[in-house]
PDB file of N, CA and C in Angstrom:
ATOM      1  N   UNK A   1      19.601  30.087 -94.480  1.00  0.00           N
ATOM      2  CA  UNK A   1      18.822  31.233 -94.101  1.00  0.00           C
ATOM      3  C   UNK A   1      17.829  31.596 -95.209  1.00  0.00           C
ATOM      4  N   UNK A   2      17.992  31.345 -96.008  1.00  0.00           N
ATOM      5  CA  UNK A   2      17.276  31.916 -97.772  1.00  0.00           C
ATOM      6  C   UNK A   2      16.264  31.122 -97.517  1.00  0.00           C
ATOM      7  N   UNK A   3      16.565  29.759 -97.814  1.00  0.00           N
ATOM      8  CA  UNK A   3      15.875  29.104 -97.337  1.00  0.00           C
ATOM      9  C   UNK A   3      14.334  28.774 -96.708  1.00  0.00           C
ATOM     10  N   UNK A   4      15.139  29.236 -95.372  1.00  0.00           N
ATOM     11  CA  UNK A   4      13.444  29.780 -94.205  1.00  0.00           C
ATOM     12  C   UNK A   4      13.120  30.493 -94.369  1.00  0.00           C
ATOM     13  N   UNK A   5      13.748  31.444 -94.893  1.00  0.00           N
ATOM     14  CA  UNK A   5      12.653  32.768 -95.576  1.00  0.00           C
ATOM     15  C   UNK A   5      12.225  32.597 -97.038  1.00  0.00           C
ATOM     16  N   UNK A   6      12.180  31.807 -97.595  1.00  0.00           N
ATOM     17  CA  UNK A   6      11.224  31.380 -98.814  1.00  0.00           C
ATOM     18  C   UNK A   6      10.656  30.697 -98.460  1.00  0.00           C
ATOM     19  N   UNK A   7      10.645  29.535 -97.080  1.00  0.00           N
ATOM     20  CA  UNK A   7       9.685  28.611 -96.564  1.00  0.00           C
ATOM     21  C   UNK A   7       8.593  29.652 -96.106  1.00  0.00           C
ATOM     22  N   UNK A   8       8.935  31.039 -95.677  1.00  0.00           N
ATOM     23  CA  UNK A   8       8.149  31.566 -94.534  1.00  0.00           C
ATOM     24  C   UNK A   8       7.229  31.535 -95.927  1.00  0.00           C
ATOM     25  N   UNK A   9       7.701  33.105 -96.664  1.00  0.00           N
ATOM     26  CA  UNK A   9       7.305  33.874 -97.554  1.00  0.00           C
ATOM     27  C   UNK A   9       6.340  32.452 -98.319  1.00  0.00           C
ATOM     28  N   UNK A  10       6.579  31.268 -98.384  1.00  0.00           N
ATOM     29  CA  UNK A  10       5.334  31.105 -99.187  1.00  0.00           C
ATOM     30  C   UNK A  10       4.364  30.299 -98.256  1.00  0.00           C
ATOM     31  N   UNK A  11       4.429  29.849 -97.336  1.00  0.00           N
ATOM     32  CA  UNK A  11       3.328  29.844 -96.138  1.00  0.00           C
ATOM     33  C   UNK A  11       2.835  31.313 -95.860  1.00  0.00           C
ATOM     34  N   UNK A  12       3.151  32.055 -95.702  1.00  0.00           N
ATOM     35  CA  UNK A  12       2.290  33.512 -95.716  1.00  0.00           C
ATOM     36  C   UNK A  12       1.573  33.444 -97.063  1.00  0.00           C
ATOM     37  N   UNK A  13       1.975  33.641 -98.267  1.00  0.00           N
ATOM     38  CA  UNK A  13       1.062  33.509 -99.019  1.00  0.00           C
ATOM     39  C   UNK A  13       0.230  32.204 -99.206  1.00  0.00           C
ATOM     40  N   UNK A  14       0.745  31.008 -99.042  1.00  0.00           N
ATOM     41  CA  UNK A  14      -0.671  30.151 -99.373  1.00  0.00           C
ATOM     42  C   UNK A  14      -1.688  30.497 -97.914  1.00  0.00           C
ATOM     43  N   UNK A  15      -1.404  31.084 -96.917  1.00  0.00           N
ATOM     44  CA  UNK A  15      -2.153  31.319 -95.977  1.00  0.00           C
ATOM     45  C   UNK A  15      -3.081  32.575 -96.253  1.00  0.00           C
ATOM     46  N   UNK A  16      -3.182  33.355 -96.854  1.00  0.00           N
ATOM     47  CA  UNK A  16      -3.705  34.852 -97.565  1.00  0.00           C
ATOM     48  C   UNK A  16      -4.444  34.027 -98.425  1.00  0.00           C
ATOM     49  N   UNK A  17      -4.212  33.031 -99.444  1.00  0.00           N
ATOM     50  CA  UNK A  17      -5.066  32.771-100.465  1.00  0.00           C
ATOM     51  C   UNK A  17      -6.019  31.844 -99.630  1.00  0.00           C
ATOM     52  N   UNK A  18      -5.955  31.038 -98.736  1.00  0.00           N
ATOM     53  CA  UNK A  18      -6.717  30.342 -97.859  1.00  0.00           C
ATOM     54  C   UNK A  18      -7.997  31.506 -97.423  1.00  0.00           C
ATOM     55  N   UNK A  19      -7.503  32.460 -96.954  1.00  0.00           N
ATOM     56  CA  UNK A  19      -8.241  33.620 -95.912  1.00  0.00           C
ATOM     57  C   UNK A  19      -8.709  34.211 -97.033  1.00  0.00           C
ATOM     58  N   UNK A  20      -8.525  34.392 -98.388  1.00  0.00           N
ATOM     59  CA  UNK A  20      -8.923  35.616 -98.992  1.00  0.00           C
ATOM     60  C   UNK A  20     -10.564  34.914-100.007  1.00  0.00           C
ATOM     61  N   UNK A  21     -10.545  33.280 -99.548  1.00  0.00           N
ATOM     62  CA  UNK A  21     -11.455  32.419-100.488  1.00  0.00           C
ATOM     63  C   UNK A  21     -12.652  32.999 -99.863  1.00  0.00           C
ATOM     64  N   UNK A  22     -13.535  33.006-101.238  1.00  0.00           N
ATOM     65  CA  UNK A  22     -14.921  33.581-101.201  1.00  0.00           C
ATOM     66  C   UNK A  22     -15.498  32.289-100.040  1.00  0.00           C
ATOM     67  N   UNK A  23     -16.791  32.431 -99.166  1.00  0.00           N
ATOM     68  CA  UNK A  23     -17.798  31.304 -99.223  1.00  0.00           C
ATOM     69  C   UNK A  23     -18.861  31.693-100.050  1.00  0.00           C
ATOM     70  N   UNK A  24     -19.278  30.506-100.449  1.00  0.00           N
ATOM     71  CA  UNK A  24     -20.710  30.946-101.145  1.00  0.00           C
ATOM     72  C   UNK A  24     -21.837  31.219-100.710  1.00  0.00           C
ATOM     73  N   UNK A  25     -22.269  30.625 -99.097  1.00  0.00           N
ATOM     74  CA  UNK A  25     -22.612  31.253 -98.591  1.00  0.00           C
ATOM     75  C   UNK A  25     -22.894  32.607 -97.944  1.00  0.00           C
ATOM     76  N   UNK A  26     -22.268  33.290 -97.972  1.00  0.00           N
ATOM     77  CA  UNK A  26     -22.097  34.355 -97.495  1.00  0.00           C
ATOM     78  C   UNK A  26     -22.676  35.635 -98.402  1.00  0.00           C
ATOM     79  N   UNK A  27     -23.153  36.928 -98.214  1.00  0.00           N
ATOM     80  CA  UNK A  27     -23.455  37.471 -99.282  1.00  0.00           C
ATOM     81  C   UNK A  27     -22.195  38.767 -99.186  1.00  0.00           C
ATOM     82  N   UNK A  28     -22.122  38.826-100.839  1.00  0.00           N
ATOM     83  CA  UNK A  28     -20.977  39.930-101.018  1.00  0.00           C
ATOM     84  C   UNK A  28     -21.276  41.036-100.734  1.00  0.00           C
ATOM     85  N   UNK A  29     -21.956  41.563-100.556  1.00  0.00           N
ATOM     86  CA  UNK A  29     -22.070  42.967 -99.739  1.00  0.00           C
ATOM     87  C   UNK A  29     -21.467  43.339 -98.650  1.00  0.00           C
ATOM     88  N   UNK A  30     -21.523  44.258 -97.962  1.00  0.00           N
ATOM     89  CA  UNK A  30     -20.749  44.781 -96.881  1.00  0.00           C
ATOM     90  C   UNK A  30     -21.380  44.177 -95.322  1.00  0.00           C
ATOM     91  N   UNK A  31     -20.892  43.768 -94.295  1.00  0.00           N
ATOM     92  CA  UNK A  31     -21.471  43.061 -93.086  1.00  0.00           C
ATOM     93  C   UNK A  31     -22.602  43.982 -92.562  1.00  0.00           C
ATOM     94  N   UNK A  32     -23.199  43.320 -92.284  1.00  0.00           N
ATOM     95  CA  UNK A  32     -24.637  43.885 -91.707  1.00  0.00           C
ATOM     96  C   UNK A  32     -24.285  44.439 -89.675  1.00  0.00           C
ATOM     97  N   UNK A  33     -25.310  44.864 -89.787  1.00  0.00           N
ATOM     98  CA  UNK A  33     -24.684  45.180 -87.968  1.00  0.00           C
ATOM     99  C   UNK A  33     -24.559  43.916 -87.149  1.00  0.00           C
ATOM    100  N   UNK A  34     -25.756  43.371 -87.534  1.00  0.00           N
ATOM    101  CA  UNK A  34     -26.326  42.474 -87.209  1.00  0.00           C
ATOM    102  C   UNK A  34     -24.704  40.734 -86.777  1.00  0.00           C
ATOM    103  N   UNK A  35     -24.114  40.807 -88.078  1.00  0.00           N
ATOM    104  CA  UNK A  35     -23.007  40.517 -88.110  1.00  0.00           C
ATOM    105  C   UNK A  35     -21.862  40.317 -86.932  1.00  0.00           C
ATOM    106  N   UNK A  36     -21.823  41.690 -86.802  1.00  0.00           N
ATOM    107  CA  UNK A  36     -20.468  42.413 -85.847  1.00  0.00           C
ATOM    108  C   UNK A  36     -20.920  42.656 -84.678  1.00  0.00           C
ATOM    109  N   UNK A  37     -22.019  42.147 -83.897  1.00  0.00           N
ATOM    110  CA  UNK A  37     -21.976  42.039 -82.763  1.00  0.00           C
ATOM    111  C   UNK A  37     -21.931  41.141 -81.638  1.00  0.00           C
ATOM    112  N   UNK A  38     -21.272  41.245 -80.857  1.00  0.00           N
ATOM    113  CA  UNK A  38     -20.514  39.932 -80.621  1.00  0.00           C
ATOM    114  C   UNK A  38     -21.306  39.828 -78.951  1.00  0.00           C
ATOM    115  N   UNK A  39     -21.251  38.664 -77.737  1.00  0.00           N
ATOM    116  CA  UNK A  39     -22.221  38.523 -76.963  1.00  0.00           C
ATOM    117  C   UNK A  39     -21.216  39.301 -75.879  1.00  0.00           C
ATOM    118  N   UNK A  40     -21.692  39.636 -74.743  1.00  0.00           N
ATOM    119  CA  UNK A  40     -20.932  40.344 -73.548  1.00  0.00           C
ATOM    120  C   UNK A  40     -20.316  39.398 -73.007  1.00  0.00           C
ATOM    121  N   UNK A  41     -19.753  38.188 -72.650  1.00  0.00           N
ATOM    122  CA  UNK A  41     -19.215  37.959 -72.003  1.00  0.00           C
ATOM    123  C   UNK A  41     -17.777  37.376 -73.224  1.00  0.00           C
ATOM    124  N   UNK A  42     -17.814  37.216 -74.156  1.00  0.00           N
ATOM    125  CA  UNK A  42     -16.640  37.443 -75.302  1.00  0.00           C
ATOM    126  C   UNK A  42     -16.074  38.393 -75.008  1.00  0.00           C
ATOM    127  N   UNK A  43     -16.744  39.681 -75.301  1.00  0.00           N
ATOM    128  CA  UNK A  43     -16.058  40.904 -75.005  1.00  0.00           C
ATOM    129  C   UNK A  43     -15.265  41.315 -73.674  1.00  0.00           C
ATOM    130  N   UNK A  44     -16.228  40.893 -72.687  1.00  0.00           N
ATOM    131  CA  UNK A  44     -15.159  41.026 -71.371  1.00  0.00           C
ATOM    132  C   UNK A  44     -13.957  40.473 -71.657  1.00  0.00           C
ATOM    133  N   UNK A  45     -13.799  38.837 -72.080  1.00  0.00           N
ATOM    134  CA  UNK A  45     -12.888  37.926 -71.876  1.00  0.00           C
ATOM    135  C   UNK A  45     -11.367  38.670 -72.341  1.00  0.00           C
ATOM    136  N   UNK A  46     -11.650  39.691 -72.953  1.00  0.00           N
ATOM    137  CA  UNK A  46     -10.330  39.942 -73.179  1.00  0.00           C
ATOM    138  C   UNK A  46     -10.226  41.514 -72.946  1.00  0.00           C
ATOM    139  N   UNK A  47     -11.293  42.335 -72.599  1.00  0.00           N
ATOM    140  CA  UNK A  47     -11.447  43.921 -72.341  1.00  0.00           C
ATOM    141  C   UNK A  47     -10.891  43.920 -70.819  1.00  0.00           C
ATOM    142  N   UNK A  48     -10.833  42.194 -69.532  1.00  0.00           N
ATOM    143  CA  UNK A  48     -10.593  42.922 -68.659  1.00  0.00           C
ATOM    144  C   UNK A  48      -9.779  43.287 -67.811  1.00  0.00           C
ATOM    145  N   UNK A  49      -9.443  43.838 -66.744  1.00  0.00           N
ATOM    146  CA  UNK A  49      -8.563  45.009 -66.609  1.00  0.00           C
ATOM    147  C   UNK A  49      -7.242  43.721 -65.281  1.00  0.00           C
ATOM    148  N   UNK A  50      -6.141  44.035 -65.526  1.00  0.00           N
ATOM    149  CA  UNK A  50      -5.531  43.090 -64.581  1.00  0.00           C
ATOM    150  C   UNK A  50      -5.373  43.742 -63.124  1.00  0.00           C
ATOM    151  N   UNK A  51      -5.926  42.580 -61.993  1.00  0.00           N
ATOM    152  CA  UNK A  51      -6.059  43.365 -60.984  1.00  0.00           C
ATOM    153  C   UNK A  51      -4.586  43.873 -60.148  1.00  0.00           C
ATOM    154  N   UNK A  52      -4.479  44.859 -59.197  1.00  0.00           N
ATOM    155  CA  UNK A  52      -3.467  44.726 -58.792  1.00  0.00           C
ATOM    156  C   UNK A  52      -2.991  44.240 -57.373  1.00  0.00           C
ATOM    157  N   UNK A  53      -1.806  43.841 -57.364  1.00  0.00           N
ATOM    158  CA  UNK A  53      -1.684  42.794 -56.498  1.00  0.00           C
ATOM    159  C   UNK A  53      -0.125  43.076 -55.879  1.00  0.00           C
ATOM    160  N   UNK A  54       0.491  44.290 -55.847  1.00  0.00           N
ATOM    161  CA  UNK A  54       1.107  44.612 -55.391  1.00  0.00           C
ATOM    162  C   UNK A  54       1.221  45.541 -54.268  1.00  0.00           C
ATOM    163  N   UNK A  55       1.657  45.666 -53.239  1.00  0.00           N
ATOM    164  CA  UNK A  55       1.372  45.936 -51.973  1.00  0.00           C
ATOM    165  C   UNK A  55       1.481  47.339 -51.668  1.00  0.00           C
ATOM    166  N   UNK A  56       2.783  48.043 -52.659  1.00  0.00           N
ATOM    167  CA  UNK A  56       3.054  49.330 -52.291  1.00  0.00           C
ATOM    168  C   UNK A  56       1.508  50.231 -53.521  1.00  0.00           C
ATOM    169  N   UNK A  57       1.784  49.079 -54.974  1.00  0.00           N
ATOM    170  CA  UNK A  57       0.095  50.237 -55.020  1.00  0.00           C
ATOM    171  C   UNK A  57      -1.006  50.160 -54.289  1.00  0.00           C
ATOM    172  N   UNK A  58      -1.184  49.459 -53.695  1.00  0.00           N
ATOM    173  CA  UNK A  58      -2.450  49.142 -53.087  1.00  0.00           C
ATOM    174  C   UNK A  58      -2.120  50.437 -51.800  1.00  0.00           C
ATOM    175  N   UNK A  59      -1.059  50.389 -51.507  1.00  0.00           N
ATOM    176  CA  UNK A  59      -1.251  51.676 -50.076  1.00  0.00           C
ATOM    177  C   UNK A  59      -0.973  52.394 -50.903  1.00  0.00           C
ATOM    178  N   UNK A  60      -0.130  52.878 -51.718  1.00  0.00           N
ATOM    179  CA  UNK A  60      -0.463  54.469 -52.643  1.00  0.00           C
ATOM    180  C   UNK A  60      -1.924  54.858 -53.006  1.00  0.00           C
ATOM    181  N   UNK A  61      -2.570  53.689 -52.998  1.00  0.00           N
ATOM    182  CA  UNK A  61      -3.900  54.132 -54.179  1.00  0.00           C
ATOM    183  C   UNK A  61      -4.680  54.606 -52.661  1.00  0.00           C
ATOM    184  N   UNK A  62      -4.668  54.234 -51.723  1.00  0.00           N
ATOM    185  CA  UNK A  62      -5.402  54.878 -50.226  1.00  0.00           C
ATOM    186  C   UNK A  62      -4.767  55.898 -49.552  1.00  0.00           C
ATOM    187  N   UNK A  63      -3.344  56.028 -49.656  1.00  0.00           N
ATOM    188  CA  UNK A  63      -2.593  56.966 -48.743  1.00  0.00           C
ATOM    189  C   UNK A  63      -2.076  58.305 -49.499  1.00  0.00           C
ATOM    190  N   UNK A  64      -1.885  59.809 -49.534  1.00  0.00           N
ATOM    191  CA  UNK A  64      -1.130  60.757 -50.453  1.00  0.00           C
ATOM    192  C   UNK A  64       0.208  60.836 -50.006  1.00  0.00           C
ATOM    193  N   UNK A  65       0.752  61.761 -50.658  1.00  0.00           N
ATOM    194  CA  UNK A  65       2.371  61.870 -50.843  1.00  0.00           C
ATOM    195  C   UNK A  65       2.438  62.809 -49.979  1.00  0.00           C
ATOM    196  N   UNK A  66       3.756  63.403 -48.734  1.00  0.00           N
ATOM    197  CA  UNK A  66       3.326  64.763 -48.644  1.00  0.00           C
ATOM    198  C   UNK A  66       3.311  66.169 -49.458  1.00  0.00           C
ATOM    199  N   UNK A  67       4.011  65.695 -50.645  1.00  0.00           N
ATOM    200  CA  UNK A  67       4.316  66.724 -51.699  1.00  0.00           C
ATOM    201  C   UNK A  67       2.547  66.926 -51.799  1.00  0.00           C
ATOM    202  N   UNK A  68       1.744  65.622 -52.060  1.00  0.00           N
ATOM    203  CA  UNK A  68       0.019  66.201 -52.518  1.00  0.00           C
ATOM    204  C   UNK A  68      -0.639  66.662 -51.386  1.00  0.00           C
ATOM    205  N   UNK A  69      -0.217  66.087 -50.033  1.00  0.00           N
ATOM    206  CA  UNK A  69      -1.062  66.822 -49.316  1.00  0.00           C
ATOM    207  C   UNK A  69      -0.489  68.253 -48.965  1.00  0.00           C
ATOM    208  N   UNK A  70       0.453  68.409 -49.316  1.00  0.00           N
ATOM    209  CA  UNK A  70       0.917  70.092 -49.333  1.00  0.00           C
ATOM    210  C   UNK A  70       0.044  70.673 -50.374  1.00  0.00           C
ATOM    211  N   UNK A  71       0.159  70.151 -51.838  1.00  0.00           N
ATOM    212  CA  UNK A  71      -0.326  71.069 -52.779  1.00  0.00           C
ATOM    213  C   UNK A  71      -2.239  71.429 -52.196  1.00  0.00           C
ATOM    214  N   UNK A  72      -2.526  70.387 -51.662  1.00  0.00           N
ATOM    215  CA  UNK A  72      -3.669  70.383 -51.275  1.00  0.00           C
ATOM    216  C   UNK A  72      -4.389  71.175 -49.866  1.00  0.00           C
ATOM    217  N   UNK A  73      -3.552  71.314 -49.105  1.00  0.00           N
ATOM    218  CA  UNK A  73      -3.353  71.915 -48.056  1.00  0.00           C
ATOM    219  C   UNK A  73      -3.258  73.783 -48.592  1.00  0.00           C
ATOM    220  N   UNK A  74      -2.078  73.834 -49.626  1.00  0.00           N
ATOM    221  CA  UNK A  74      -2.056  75.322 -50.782  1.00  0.00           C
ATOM    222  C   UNK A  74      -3.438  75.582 -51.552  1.00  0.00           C
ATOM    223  N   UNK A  75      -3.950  74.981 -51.937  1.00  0.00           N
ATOM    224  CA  UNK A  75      -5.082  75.001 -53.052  1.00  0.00           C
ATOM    225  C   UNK A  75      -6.361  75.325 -51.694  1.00  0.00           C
ATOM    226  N   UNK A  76      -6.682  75.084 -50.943  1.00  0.00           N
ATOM    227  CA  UNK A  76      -7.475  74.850 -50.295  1.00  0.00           C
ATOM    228  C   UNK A  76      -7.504  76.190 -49.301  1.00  0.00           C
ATOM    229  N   UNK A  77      -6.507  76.980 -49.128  1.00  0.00           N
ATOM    230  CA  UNK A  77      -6.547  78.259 -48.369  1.00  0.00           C
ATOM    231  C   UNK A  77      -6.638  79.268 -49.645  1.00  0.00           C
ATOM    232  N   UNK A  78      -7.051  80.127 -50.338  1.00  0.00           N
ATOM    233  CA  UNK A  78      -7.601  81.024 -51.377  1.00  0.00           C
ATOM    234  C   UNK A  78      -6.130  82.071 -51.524  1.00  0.00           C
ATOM    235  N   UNK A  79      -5.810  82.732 -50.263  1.00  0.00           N
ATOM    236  CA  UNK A  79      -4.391  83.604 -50.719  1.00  0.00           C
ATOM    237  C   UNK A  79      -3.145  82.726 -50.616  1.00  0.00           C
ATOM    238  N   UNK A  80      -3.464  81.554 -50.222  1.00  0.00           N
ATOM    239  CA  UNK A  80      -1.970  80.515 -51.122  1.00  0.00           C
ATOM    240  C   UNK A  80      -2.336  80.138 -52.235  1.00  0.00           C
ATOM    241  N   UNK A  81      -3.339  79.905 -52.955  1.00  0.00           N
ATOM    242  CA  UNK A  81      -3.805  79.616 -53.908  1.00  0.00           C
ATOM    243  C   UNK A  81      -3.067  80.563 -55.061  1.00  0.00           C
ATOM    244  N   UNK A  82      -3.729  81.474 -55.029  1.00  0.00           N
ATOM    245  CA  UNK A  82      -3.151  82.670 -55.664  1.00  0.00           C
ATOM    246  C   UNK A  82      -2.029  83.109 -55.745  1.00  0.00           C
ATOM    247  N   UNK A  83      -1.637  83.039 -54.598  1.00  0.00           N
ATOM    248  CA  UNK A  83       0.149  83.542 -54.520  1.00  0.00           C
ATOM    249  C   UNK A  83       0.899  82.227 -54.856  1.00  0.00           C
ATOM    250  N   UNK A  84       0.204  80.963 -55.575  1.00  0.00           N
ATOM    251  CA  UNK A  84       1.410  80.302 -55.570  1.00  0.00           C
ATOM    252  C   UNK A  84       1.095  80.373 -57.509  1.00  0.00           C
ATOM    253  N   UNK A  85      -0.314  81.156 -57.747  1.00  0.00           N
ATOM    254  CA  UNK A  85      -0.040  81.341 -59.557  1.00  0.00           C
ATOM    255  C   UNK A  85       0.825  82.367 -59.619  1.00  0.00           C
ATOM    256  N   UNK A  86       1.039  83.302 -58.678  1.00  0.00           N
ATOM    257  CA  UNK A  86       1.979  84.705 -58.884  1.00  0.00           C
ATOM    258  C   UNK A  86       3.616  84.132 -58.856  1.00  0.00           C
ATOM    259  N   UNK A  87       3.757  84.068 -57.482  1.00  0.00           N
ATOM    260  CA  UNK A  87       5.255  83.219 -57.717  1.00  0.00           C
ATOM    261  C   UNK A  87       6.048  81.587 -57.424  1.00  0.00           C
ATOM    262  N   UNK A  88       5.328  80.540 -57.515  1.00  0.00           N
ATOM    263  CA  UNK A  88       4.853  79.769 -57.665  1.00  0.00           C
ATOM    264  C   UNK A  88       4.325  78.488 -56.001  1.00  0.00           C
ATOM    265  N   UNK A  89       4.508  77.563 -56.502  1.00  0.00           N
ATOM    266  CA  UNK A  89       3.968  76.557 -55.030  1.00  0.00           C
ATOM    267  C   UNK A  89       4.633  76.761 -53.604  1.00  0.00           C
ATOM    268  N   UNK A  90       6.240  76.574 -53.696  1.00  0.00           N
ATOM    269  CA  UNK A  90       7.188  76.503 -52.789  1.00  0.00           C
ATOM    270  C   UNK A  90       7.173  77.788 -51.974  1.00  0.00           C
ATOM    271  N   UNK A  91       7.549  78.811 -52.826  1.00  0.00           N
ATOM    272  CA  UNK A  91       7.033  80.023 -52.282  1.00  0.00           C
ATOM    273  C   UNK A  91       6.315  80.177 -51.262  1.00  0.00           C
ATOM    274  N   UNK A  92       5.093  79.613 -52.181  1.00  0.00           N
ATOM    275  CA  UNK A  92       3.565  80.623 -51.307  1.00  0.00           C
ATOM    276  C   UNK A  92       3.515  79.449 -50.316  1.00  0.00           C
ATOM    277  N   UNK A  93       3.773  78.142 -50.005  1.00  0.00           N
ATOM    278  CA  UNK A  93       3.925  77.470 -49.062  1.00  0.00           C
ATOM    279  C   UNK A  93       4.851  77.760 -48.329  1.00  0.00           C
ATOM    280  N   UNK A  94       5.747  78.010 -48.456  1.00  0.00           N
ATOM    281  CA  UNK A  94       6.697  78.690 -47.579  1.00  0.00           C
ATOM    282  C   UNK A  94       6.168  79.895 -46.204  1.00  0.00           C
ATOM    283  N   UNK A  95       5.653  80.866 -47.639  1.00  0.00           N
ATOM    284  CA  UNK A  95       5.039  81.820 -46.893  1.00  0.00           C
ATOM    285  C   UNK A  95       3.944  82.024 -45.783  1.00  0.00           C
ATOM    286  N   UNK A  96       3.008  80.769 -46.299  1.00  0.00           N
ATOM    287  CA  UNK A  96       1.763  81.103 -45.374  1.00  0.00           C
ATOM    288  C   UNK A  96       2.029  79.879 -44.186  1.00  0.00           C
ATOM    289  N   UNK A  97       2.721  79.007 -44.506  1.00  0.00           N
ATOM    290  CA  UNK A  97       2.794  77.856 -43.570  1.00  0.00           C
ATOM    291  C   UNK A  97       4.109  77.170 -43.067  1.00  0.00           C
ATOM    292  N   UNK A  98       5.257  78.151 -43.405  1.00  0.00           N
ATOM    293  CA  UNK A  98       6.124  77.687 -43.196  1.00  0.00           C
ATOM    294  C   UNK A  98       7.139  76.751 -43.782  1.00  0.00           C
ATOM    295  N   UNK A  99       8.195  76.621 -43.407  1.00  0.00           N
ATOM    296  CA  UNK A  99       8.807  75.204 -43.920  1.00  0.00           C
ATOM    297  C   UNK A  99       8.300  73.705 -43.338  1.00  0.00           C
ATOM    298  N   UNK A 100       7.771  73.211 -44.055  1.00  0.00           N
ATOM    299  CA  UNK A 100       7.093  71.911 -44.519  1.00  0.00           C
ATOM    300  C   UNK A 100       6.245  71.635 -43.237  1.00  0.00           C
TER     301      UNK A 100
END
């Protein structure tokens, strides 16, 4: 075990002294903008988004819950609105529209 971890520990460092070598090319100053900008389709290659491909999000992301179309159904009449900041959602749904 000692071992592979002195094998690691000095492949990490001869790998740092590899990475840390000057070129001579290069100028020592700090990178220019010019530098650090990289072309758009690099950047996508790894910015983009994984699609989804599962069946129940795909109908969640089109269909609501009835819990949201209640809250929405509350929000949308002005004295349930209000009466559900006074004593809260269930309540004032209760009140103006009944049970469910």
């Amino acid at each position: 075990m000692r071992s592979l971890l002195a094998l690691l520990v000095l492949t990490m460092a001869l790998a740092a002294l590899c990475c840390c070598e000057k070129d001579p090319e290069d100028p020592s100053g700090p990178p220019s903008a010019a530098s650090i900008k990289i072309k758009k389709e690099v950047a996508n290659a790894f910015v983009k988004r994984q699609k989804r491909s599962d069946f129940y999000e795909r109908y969640f992301m089109h269909y609501k819950t009835p819990m949201e179309q209640m809250h929405e159904r509350c929000e949308s009449y002005p004295p349930c609105d209000y009466l559900s900041d006074q004593i809260g959602f269930f309540m004032a749904y209760n009140h103006f529209f009944g049970r469910y």
